[in-house]
Protein backbone atom coordinates (compact mmCIF):
# COMPACT_ATOMS: atom_id res chain seq x y z
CA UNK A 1 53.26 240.05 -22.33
CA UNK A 2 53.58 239.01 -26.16
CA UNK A 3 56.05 241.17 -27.92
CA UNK A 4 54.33 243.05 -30.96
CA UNK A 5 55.74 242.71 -34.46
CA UNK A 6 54.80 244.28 -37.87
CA UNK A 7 53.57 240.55 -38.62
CA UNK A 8 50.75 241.18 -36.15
CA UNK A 9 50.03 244.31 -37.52
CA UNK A 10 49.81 242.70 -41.11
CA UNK A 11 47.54 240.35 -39.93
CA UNK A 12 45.40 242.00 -38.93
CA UNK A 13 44.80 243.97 -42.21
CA UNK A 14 45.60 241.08 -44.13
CA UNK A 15 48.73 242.60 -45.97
CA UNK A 16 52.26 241.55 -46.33
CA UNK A 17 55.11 242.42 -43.67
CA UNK A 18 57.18 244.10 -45.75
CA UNK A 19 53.90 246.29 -46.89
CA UNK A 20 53.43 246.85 -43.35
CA UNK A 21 57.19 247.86 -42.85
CA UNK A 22 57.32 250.53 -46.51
CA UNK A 23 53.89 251.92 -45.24
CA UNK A 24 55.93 252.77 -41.68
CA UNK A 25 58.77 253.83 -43.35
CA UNK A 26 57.24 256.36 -45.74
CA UNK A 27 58.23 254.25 -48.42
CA UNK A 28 56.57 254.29 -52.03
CA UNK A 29 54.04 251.45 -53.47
CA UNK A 30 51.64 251.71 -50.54
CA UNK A 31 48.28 253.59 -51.19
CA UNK A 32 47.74 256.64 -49.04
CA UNK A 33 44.33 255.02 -47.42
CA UNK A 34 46.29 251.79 -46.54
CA UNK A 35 49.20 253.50 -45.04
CA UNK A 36 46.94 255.16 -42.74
CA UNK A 37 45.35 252.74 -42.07
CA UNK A 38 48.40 250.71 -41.15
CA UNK A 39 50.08 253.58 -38.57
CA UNK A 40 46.60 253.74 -37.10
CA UNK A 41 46.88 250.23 -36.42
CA UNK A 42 50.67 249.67 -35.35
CA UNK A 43 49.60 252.43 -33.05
CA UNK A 44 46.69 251.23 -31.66
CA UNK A 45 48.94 247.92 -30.95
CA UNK A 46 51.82 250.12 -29.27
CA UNK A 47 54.18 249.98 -32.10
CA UNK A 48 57.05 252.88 -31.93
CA UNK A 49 55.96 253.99 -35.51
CA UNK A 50 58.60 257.11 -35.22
CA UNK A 51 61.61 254.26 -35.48
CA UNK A 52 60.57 253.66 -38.42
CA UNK A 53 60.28 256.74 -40.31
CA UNK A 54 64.27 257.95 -38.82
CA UNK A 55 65.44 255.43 -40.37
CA UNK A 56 63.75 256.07 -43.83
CA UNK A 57 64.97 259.44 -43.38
CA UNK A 58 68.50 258.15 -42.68
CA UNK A 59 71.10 258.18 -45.32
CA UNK A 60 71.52 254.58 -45.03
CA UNK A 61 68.51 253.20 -45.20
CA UNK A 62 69.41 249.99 -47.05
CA UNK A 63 66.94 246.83 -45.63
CA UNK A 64 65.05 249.10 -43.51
CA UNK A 65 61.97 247.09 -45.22
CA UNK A 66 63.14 243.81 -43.40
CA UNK A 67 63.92 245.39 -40.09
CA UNK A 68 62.52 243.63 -37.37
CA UNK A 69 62.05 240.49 -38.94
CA UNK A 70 62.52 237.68 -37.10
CA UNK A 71 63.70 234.69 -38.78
CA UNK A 72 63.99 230.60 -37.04
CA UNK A 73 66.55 228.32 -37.77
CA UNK A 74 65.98 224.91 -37.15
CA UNK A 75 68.75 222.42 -37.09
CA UNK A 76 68.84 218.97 -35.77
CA UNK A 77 71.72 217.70 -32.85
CA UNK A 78 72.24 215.69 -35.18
CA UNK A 79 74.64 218.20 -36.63
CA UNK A 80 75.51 220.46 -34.91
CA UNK A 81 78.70 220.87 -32.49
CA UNK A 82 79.14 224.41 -31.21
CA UNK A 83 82.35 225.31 -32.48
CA UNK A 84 83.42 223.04 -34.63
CA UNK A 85 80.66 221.43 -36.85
CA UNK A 86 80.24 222.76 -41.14
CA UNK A 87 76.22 223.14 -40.10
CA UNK A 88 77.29 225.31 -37.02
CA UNK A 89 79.65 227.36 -39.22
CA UNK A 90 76.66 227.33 -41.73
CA UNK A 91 74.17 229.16 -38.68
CA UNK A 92 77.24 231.83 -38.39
CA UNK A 93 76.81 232.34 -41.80
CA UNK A 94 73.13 232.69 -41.51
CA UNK A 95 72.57 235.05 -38.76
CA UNK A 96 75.46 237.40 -40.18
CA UNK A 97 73.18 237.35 -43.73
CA UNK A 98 70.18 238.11 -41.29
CA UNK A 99 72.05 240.94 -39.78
CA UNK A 100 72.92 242.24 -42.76
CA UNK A 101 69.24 242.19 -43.87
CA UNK A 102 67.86 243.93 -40.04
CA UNK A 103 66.47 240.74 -39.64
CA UNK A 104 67.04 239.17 -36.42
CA UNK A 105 67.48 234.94 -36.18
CA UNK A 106 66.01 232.52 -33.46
CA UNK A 107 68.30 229.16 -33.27
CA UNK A 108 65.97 225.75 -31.99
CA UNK A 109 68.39 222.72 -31.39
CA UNK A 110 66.01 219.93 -32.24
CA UNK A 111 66.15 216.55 -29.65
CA UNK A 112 66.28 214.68 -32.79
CA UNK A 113 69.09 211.91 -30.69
CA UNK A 114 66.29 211.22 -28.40
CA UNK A 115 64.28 209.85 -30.91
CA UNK A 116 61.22 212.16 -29.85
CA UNK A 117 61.65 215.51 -31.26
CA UNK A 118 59.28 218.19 -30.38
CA UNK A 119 58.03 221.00 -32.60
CA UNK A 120 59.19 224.05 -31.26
CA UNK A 121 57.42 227.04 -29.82
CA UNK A 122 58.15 229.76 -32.10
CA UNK A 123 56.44 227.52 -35.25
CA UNK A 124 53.62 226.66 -32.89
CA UNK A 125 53.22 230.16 -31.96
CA UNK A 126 53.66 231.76 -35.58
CA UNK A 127 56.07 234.26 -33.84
CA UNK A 128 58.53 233.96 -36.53
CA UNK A 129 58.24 235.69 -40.13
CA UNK A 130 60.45 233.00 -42.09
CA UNK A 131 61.99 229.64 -41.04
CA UNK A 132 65.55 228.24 -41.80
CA UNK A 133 65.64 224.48 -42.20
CA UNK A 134 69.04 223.91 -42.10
CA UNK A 135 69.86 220.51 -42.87
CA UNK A 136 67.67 217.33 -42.91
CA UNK A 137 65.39 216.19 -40.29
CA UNK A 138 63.74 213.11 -39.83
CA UNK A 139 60.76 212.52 -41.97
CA UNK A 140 58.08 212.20 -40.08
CA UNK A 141 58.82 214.76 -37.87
CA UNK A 142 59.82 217.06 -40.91
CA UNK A 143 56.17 216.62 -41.91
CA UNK A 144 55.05 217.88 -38.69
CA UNK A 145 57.14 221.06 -38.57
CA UNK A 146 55.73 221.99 -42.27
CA UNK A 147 52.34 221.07 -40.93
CA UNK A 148 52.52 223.58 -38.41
CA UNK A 149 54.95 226.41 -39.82
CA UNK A 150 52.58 229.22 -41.15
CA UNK A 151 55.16 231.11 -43.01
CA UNK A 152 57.52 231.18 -45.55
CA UNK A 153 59.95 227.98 -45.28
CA UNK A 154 63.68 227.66 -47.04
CA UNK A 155 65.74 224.60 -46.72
CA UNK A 156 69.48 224.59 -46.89
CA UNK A 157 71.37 222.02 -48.03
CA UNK A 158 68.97 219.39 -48.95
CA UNK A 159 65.64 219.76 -50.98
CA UNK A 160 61.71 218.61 -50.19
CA UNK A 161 60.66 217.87 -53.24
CA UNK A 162 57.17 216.88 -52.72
CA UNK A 163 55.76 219.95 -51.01
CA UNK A 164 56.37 223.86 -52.81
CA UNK A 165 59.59 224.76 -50.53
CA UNK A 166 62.49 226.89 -51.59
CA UNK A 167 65.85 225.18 -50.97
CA UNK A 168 69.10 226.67 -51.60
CA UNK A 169 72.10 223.67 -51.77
CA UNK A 170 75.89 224.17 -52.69
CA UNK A 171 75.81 222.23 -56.72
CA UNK A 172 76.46 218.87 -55.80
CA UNK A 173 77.20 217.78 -59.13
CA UNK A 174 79.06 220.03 -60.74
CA UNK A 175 81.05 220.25 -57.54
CA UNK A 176 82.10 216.70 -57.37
CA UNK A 177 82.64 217.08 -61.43
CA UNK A 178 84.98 219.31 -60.54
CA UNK A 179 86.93 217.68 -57.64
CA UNK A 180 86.84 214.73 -59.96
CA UNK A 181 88.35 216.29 -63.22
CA UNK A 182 91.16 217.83 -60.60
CA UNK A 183 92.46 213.53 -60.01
CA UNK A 184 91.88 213.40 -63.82
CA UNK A 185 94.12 216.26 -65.12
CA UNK A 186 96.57 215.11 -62.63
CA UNK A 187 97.31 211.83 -64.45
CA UNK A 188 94.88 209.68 -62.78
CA UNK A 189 92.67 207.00 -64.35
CA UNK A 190 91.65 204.67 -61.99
CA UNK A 191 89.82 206.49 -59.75
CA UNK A 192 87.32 205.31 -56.55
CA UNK A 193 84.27 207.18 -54.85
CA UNK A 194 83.88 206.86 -51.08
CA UNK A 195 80.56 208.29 -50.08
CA UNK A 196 77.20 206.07 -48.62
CA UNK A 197 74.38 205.98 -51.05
CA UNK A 198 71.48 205.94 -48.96
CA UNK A 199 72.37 208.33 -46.43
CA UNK A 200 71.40 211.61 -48.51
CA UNK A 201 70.00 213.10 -51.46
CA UNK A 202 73.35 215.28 -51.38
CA UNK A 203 75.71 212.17 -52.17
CA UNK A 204 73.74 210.65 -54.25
CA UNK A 205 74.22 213.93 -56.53
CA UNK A 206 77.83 214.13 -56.04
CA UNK A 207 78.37 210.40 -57.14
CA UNK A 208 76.37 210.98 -60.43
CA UNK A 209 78.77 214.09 -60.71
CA UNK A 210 81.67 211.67 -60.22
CA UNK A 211 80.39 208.85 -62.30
CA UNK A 212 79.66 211.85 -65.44
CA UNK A 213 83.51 212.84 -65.66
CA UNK A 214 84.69 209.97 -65.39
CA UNK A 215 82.43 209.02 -68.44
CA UNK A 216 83.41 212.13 -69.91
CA UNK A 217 87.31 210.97 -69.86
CA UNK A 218 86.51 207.34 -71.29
CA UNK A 219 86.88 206.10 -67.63
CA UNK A 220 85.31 202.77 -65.66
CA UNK A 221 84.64 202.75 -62.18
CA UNK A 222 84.44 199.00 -60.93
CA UNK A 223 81.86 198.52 -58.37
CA UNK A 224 84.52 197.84 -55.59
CA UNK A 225 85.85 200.75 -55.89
CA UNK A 226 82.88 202.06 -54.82
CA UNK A 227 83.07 202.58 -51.03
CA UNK A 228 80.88 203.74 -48.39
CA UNK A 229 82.04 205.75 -45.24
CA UNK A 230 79.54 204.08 -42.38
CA UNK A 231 78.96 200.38 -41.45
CA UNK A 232 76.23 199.00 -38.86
CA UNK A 233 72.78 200.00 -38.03
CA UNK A 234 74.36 202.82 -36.32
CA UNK A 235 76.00 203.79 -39.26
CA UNK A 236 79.46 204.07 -37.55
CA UNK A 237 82.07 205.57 -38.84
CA UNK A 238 84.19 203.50 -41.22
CA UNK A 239 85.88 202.82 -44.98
CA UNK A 240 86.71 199.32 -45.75
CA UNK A 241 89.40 199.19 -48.35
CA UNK A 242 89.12 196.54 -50.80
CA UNK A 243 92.36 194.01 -51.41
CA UNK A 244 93.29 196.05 -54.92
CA UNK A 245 92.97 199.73 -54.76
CA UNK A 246 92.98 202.70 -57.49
CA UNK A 247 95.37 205.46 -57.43
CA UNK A 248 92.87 207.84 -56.51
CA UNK A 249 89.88 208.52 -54.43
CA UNK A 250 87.19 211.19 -54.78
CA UNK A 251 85.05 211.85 -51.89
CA UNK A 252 81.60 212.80 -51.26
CA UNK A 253 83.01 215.26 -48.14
CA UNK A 254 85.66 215.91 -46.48
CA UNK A 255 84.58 213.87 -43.18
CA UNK A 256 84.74 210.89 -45.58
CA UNK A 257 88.09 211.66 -46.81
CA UNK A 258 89.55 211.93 -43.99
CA UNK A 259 87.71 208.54 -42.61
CA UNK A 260 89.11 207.77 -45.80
CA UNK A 261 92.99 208.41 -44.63
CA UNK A 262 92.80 206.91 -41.27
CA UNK A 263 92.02 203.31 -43.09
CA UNK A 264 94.63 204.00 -46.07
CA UNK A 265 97.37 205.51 -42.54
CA UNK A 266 95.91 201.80 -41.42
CA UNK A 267 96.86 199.81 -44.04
CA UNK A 268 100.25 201.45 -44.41
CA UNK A 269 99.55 203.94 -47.06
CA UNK A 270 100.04 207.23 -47.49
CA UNK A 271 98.47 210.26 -49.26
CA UNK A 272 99.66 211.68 -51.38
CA UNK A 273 102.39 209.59 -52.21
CA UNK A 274 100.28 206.19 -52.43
CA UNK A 275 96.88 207.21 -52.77
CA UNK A 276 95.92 210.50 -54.22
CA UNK A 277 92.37 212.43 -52.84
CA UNK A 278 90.01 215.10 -53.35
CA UNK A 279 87.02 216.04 -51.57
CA UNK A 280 83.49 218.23 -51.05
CA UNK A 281 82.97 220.73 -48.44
CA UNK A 282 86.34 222.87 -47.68
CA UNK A 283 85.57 221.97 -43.79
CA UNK A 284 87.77 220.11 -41.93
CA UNK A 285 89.40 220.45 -38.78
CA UNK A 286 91.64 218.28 -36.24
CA UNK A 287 93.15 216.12 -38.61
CA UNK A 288 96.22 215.38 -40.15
CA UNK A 289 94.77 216.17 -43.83
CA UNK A 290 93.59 219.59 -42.24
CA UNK A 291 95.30 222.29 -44.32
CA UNK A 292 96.50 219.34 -47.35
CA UNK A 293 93.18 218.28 -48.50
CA UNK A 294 91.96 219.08 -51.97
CA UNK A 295 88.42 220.19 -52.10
CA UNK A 296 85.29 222.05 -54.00
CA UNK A 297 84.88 224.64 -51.42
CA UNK A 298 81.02 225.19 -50.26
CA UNK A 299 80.49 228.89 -50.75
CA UNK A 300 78.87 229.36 -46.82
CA UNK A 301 78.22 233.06 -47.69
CA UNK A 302 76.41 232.77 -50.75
CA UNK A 303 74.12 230.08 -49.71
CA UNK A 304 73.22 232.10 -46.37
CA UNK A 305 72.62 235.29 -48.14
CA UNK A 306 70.48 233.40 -51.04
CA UNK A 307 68.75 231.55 -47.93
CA UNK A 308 67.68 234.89 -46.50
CA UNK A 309 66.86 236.79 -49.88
CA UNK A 310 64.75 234.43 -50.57
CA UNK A 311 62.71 234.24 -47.19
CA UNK A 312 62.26 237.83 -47.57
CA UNK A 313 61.22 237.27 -51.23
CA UNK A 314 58.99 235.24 -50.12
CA UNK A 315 57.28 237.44 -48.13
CA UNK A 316 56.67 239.75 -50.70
CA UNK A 317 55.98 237.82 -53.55
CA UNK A 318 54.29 234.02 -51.75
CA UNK A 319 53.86 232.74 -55.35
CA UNK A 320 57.93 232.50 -55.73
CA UNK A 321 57.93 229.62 -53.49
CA UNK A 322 59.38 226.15 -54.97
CA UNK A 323 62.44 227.30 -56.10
CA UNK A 324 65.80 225.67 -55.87
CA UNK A 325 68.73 227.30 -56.60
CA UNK A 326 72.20 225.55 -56.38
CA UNK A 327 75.11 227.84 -55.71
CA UNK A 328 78.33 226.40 -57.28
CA UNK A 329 82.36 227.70 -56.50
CA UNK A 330 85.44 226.35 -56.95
CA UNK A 331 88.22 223.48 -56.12
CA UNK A 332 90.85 224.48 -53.74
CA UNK A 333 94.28 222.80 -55.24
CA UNK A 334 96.16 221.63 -51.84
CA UNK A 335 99.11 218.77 -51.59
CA UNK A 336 96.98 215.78 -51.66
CA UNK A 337 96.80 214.95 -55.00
CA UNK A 338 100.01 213.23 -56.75
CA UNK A 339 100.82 214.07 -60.15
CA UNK A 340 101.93 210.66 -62.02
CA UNK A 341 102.16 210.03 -65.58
């Protein structure tokens, strides 16, 4: 038997959850006649009303409007490696920014590696209040999960321009300005970027960022120094280092730095004492630059809790969909950048 949520009980009386939830609740801004006529209903449909007016009459009733909600996360495999992946640590995030709302998360793994993805049940069902997009999925079948998805979507770290969906994204380019001006301030003029183009929206803002301070400083980047991190049609993992090299490197994330030191560790070279590096994410693990790496840390926390306030805005208030809102932090100083005069 279908489990019944306040979103059934909305619509059917063609309100809003959360009006559904304050009219339970006791709470103000719902007419007398409605909230009647919403109890009568959540009863009729089984719902424990009586939960919901305890905790209204609870001292801490903080997000008792949201409680109950249940939220999907969608992330491709791809991504994600239980345990040790930044889009995995990204869900944690998430679901504790859910919690902390009453809101309760469903996680869908999409099959994205064998090429025929399948959209999943709780989108084709509509028994989710809000969906999660967290990270990019393949276009085509990205257009089929909006197709289908009959409530509020948010995207996290990457944007869909085209259609009227909130995103929420760490600020790419002031970020990588930032990791940047750190190489800068340490003495450093010539300066490379290692980060592939084409491979998301996401680099292609931290290069700009890259490419402005070093503007900024009176600086040229030859195009050589230019590197990407993946070669081949299956866009393996790899930096080719050109014959003359800068003193420095900023990269587009902190995989790519450290794809980034194995071909410098290759070629004999060392950082920091050769080449100098910072980096974008704050996430890396199982390396020898773990722990030395200086980076523009991605504020996890901040984009999960913006992620969920705005689902549950959304909710409320439909016509706020669109937005994008870039959270920016700050540039961990570690031991891999080299002073020099």
């Amino acid at each position: 038997m279908k489990k019944i949520r306040l979103k059934d009980v909305a619509d059917m009386l063609g309100v809003s959850v959360v009006t559904v939830s304050n009219a339970l609740s006791g709470k103000k801004g719902v007419s007398d006649n409605l909230r009647k006529k919403i109890i009568k209903t959540a009863h009729e449909l089984g719902i424990n009303c009586e939960r919901y007016s305890k905790c209204n009459n609870s001292s801490n009733n903080v997000g008792t409007e949201t409680e109950g909600l249940i939220l999907g996360v969608l992330v491709s495999d791809f991504y994600v490696s239980i345990g040790t992946s930044f889009y995995w640590e990204m869900y944690q995030k998430i679901t504790y920014a859910a919690t902390r709302a009453r809101c309760l998360t469903s996680l869908d793994i999409v099959k994205e590696k064998s090429g025929n993805p399948k959209v999943p049940n709780m989108i084709k069902d509509n028994s989710i209040d809000g969906l999660i997009i967290l990270g990019m999925l393949k276009r085509e079948f990205l257009n089929e999960v909006l197709n289908a998805c009959q409530c509020p979507i948010v995207s996290v770290d990457f944007t869909i321009p085209e259609k009227k969906i909130s995103a929420v994204l760490s600020s790419n380019y002031i970020g990588m300005y930032k990791a940047t001006r750190e190489l800068i301030k340490a003495g450093h003029k010539r300066i490379g970027f290692v980060g592939t183009m084409g491979f998301s929206h996401n680099i292609g803002e931290r290069l700009c960022g890259f490419q402005k301070c070093m503007i900024e400083n009176g600086l040229s980047v030859p195009l050589q120094w230019i590197l990407s991190d993946r070669v081949g049609e299956m866009e393996t993992a790899y930096v080719s280092l050109p014959d003359e090299l800068p003193t420095a490197f900023a990269c587009s994330s902190d995989y790519a730095a450290s794809i980034l030191y194995d071909a410098l560790e290759r070629r004999g070279l060392s950082v920091p004492n050769d080449i100098s590096i910072a980096s974008y994410d704050n996430y890396l693990y199982n390396h020898k630059l773990s722990g030395k790496l200086t980076t523009y840390n991605v504020d996890m926390e901040a984009i999960a809790e913006s992620a969920i306030h705005r689902i549950i805005m959304e909710l409320r208030y439909p016509e706020l969909a669109g937005k994008t809102e870039y959270i920016d932090s700050n540039v961990i100083r570690r031991t891999s950048i080299k002073n020099i005069e």
